[in-house]
N, C-alpha and C. Protein backbone atom coordinates (compact mmCIF):
# COMPACT_ATOMS: atom_id res chain seq x y z
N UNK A 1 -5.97 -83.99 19.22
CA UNK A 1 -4.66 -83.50 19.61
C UNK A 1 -4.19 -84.28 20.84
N UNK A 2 -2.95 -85.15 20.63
CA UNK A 2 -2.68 -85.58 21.40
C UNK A 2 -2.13 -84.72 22.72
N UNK A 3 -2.10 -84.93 24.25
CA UNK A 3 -1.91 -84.30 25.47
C UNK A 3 -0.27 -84.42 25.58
N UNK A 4 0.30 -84.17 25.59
CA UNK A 4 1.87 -83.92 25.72
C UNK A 4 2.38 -82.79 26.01
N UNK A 5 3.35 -83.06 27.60
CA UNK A 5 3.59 -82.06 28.11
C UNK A 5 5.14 -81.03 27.62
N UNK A 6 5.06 -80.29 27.38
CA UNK A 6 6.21 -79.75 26.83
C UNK A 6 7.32 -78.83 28.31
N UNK A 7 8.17 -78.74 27.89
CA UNK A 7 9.39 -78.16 28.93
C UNK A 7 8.53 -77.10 29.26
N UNK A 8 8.16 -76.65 30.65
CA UNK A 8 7.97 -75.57 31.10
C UNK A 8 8.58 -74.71 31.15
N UNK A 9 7.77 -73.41 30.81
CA UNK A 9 8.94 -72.38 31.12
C UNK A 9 8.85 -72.07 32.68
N UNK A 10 10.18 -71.88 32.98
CA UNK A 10 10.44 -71.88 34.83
C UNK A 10 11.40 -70.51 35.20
N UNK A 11 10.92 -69.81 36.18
CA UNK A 11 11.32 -68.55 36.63
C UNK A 11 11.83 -69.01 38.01
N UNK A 12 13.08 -68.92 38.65
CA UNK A 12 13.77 -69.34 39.72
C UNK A 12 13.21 -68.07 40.67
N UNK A 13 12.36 -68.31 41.89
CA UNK A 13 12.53 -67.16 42.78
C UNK A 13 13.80 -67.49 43.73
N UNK A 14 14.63 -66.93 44.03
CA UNK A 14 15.33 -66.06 45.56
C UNK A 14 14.66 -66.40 47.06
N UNK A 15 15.51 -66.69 47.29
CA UNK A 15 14.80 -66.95 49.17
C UNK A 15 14.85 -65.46 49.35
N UNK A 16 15.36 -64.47 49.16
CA UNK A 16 15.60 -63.00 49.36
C UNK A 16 13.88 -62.38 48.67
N UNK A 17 13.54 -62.88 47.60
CA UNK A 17 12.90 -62.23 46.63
C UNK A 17 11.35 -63.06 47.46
N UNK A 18 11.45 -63.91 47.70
CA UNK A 18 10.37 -64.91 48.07
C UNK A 18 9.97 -64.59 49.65
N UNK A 19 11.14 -64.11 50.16
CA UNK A 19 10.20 -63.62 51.48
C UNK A 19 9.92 -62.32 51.87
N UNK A 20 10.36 -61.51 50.24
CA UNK A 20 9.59 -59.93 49.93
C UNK A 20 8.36 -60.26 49.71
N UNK A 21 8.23 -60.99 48.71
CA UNK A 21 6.79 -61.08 48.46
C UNK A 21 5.65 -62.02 49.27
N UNK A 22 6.36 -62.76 50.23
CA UNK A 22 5.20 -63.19 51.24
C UNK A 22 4.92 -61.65 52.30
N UNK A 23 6.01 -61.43 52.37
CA UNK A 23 5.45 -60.16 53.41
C UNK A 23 4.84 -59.04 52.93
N UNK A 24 5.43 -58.73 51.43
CA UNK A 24 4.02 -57.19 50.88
C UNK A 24 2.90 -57.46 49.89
N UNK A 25 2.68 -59.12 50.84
CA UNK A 25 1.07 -60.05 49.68
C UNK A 25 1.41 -60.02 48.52
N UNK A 26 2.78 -59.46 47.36
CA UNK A 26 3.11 -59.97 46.11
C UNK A 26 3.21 -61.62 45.64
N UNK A 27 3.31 -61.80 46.48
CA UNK A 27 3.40 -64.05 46.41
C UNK A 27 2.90 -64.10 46.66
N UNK A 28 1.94 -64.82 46.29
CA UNK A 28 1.06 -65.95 46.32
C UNK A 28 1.72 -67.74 46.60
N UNK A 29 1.92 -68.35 47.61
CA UNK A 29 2.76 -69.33 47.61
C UNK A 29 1.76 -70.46 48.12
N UNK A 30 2.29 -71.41 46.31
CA UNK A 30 1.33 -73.14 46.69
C UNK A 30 2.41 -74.00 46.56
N UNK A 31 2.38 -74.97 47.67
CA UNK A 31 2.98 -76.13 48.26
C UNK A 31 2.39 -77.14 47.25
N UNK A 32 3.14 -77.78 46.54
CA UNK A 32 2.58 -78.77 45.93
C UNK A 32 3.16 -80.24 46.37
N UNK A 33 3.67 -80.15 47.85
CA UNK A 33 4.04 -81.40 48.31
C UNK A 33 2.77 -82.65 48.80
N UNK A 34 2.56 -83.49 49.48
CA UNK A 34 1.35 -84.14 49.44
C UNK A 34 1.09 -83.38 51.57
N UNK A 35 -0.11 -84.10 51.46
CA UNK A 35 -0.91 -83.23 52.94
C UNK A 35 -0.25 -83.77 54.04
N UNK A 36 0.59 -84.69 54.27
CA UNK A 36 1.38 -85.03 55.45
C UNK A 36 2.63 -84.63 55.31
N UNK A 37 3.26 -84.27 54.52
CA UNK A 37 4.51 -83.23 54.20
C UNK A 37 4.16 -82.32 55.09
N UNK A 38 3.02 -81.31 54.08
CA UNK A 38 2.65 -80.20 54.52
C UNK A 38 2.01 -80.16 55.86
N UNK A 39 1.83 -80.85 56.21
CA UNK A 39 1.02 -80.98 57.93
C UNK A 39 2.14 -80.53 58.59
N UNK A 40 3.26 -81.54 58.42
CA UNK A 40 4.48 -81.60 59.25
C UNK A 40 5.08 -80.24 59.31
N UNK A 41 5.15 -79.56 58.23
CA UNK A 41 5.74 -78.49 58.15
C UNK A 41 5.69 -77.62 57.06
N UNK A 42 5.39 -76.10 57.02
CA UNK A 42 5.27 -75.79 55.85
C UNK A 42 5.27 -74.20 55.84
N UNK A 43 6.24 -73.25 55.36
CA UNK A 43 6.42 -71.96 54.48
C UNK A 43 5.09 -71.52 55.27
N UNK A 44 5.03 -70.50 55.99
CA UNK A 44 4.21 -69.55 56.24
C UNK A 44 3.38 -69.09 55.58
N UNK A 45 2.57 -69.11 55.25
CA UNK A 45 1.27 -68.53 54.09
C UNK A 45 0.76 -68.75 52.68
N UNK A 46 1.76 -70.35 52.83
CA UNK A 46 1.46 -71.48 51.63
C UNK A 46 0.12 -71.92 51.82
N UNK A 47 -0.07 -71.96 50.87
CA UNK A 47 -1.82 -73.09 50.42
C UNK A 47 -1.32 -73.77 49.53
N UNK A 48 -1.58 -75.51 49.78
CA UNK A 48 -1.77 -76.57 49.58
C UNK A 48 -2.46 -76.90 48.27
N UNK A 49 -1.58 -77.57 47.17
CA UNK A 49 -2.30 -78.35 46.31
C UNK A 49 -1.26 -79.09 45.44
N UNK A 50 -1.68 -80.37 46.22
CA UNK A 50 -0.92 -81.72 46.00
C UNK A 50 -0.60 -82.26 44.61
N UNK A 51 1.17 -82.04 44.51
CA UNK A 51 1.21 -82.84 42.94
C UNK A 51 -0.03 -84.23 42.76
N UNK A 52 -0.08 -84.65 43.42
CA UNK A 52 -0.47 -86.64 43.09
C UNK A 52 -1.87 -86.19 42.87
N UNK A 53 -2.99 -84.72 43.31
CA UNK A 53 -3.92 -84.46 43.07
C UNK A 53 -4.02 -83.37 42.12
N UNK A 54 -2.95 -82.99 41.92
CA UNK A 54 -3.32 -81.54 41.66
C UNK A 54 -4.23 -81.12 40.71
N UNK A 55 -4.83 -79.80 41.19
CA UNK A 55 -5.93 -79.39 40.47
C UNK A 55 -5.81 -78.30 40.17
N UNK A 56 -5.65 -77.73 38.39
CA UNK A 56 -5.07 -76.51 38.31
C UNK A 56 -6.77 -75.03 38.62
N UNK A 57 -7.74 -75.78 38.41
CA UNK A 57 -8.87 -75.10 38.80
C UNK A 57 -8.48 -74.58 39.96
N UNK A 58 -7.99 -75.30 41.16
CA UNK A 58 -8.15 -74.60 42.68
C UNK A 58 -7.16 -73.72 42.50
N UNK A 59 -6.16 -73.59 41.84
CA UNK A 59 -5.53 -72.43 41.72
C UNK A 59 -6.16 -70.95 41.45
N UNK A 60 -5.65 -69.97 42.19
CA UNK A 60 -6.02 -68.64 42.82
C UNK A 60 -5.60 -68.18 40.90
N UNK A 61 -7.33 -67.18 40.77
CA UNK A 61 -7.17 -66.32 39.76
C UNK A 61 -5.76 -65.35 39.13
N UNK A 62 -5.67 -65.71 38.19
CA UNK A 62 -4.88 -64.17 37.65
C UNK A 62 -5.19 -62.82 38.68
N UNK A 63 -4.56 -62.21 39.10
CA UNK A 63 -4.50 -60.91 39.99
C UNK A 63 -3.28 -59.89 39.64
N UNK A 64 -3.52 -59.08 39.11
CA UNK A 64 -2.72 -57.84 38.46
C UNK A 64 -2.12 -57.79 40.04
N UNK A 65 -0.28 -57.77 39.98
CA UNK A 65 0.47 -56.96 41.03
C UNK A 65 0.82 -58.31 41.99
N UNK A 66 0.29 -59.85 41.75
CA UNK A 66 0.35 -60.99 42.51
C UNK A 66 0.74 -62.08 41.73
N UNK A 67 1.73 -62.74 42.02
CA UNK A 67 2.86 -63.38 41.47
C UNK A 67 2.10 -65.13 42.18
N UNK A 68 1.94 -66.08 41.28
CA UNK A 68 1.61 -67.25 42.08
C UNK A 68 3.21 -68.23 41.92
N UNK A 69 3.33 -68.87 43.00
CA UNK A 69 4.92 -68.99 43.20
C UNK A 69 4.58 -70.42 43.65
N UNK A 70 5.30 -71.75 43.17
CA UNK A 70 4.88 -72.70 43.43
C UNK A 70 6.30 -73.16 44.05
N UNK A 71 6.22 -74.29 45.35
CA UNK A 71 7.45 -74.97 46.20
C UNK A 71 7.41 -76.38 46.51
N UNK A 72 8.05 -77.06 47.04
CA UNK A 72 7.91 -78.29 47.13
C UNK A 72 8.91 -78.23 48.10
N UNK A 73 8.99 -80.00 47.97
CA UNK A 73 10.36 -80.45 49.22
C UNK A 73 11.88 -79.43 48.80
N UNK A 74 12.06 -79.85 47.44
CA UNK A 74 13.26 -79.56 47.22
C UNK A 74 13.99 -78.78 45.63
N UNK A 75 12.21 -78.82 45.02
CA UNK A 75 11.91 -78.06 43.36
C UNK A 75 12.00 -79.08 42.63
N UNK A 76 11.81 -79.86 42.71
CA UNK A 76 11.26 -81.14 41.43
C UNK A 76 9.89 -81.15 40.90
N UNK A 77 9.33 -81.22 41.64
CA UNK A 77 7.40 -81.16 41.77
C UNK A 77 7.15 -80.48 41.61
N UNK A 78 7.77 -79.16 41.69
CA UNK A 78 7.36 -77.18 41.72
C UNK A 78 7.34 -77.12 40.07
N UNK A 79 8.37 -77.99 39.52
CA UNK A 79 8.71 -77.95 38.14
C UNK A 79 8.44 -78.47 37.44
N UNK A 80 7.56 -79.54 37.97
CA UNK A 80 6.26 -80.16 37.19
C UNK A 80 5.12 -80.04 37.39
N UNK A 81 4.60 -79.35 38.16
CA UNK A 81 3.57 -78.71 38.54
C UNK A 81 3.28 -76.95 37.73
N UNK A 82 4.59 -77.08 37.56
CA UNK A 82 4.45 -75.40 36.24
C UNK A 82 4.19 -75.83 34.88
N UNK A 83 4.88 -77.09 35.03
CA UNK A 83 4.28 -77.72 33.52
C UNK A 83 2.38 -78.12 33.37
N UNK A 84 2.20 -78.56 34.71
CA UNK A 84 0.85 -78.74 34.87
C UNK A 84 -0.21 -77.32 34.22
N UNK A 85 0.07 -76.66 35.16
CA UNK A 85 -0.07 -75.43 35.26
C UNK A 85 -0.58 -75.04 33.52
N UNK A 86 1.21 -74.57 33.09
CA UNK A 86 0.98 -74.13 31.52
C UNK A 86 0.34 -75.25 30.63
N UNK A 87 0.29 -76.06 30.83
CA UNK A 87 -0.12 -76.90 29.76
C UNK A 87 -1.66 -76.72 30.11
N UNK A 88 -2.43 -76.53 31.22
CA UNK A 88 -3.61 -76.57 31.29
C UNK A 88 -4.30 -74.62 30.69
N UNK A 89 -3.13 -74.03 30.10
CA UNK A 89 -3.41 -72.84 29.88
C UNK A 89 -3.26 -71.74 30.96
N UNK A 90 -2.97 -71.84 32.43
CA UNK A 90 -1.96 -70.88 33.00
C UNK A 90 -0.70 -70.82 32.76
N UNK A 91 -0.74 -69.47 31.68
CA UNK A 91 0.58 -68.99 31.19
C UNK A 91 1.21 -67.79 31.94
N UNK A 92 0.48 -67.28 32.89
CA UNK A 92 0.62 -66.37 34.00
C UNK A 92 1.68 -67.22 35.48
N UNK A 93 1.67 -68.35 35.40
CA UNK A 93 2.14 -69.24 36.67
C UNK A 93 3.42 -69.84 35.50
N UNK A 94 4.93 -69.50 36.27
CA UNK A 94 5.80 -69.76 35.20
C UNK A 94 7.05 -69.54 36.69
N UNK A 95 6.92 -69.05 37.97
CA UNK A 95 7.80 -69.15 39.11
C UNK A 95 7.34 -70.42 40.01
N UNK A 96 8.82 -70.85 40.22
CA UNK A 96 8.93 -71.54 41.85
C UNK A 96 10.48 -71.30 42.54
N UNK A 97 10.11 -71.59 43.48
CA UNK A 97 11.00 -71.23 44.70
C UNK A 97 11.74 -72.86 44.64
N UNK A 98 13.36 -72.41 44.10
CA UNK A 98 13.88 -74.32 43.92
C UNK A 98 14.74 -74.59 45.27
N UNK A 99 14.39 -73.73 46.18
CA UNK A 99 14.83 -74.63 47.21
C UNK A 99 13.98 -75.55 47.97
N UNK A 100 12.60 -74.94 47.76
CA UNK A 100 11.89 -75.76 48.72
C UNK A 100 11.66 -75.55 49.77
N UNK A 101 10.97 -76.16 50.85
CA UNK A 101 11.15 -76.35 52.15
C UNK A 101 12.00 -76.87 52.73
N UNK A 102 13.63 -77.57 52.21
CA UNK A 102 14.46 -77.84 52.66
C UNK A 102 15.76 -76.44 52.73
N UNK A 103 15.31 -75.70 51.49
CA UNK A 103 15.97 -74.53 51.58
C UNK A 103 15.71 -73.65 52.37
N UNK A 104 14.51 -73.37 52.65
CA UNK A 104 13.79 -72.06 53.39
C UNK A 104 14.15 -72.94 55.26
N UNK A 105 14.05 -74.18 55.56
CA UNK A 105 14.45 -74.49 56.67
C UNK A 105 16.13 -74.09 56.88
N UNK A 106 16.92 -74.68 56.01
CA UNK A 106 18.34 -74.68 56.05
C UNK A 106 18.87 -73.06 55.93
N UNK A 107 18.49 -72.30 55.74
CA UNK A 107 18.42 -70.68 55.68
C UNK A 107 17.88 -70.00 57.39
N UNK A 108 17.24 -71.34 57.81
CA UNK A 108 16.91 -70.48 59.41
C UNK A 108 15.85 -69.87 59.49
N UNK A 109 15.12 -70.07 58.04
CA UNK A 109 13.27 -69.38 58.18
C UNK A 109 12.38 -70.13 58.70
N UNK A 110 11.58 -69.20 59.47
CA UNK A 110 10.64 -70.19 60.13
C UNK A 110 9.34 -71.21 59.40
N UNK A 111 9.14 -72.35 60.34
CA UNK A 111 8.31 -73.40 59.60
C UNK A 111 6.70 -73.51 60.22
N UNK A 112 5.67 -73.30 60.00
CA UNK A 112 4.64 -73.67 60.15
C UNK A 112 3.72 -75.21 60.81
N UNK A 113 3.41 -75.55 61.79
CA UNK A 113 3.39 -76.93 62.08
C UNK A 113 1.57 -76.90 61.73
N UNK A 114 1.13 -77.68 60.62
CA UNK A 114 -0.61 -77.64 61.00
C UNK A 114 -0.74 -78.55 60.97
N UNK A 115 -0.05 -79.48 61.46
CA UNK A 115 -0.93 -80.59 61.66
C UNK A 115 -2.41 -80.83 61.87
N UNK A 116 -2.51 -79.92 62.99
CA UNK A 116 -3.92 -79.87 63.87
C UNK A 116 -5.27 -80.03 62.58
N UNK A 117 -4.58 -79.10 61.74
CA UNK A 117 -5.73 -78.48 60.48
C UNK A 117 -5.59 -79.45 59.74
N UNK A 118 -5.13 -80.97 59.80
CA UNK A 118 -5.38 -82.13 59.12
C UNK A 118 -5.92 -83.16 59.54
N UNK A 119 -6.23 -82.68 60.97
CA UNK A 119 -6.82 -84.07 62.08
C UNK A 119 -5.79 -84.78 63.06
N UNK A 120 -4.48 -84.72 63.16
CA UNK A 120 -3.88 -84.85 63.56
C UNK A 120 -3.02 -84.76 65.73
């Protein structure tokens, strides 16, 4: 069987809806930008896993009541990274947030600096 990725199915979160669920632990939020993006700046209680690496294993179990919500710079990568995702058989991971970290900055939400936690 040849590997061919088909249109993901994609669920748009809400900057409204997206920073309900970082605050009552319903999101689950992965940055799939690369590690100096994310150093520089990054969504409050995102964990890291890089389109150019990505590994759908390191992705956080199925959890009844927890939504895994994928972001990027600007939702390009979020939306191929859901394709990643389903095609590897997470059919549970089907949201991202399409603004990004350019949206959630331009909205006035606060940004995360870890550099430090990259060596930096």
């Amino acid at each position: 069987m040849a590997e061919t990725l088909t249109k993901p199915i994609v669920e748009d979160v809400s900057l409204k809806d997206l920073k309900e669920g970082l605050a009552d632990g319903s999101i689950v939020l992965v940055d799939v930008r690369e590690p100096h993006e994310y150093a520089a700046g990054r969504i409050p209680g995102s964990t890291l896993n890089p389109l150019q690496s990505f590994n759908t294993e390191a992705l956080p179990p199925p959890e009844p009541g927890k939504r895994i919500v994928f972001s990027c710079r600007s939702g390009r990568r979020s939306i191929t990274a859901l394709g990643f995702a389903q095609a590897a058989g997470r059919n549970d991971i089907r949201a991202h947030y399409p603004g990004g970290i350019l949206g959630w900055e331009g909205a006035g939400e606060p940004v995360e600096n870890v550099e430090s936690e990259f060596g930096r």
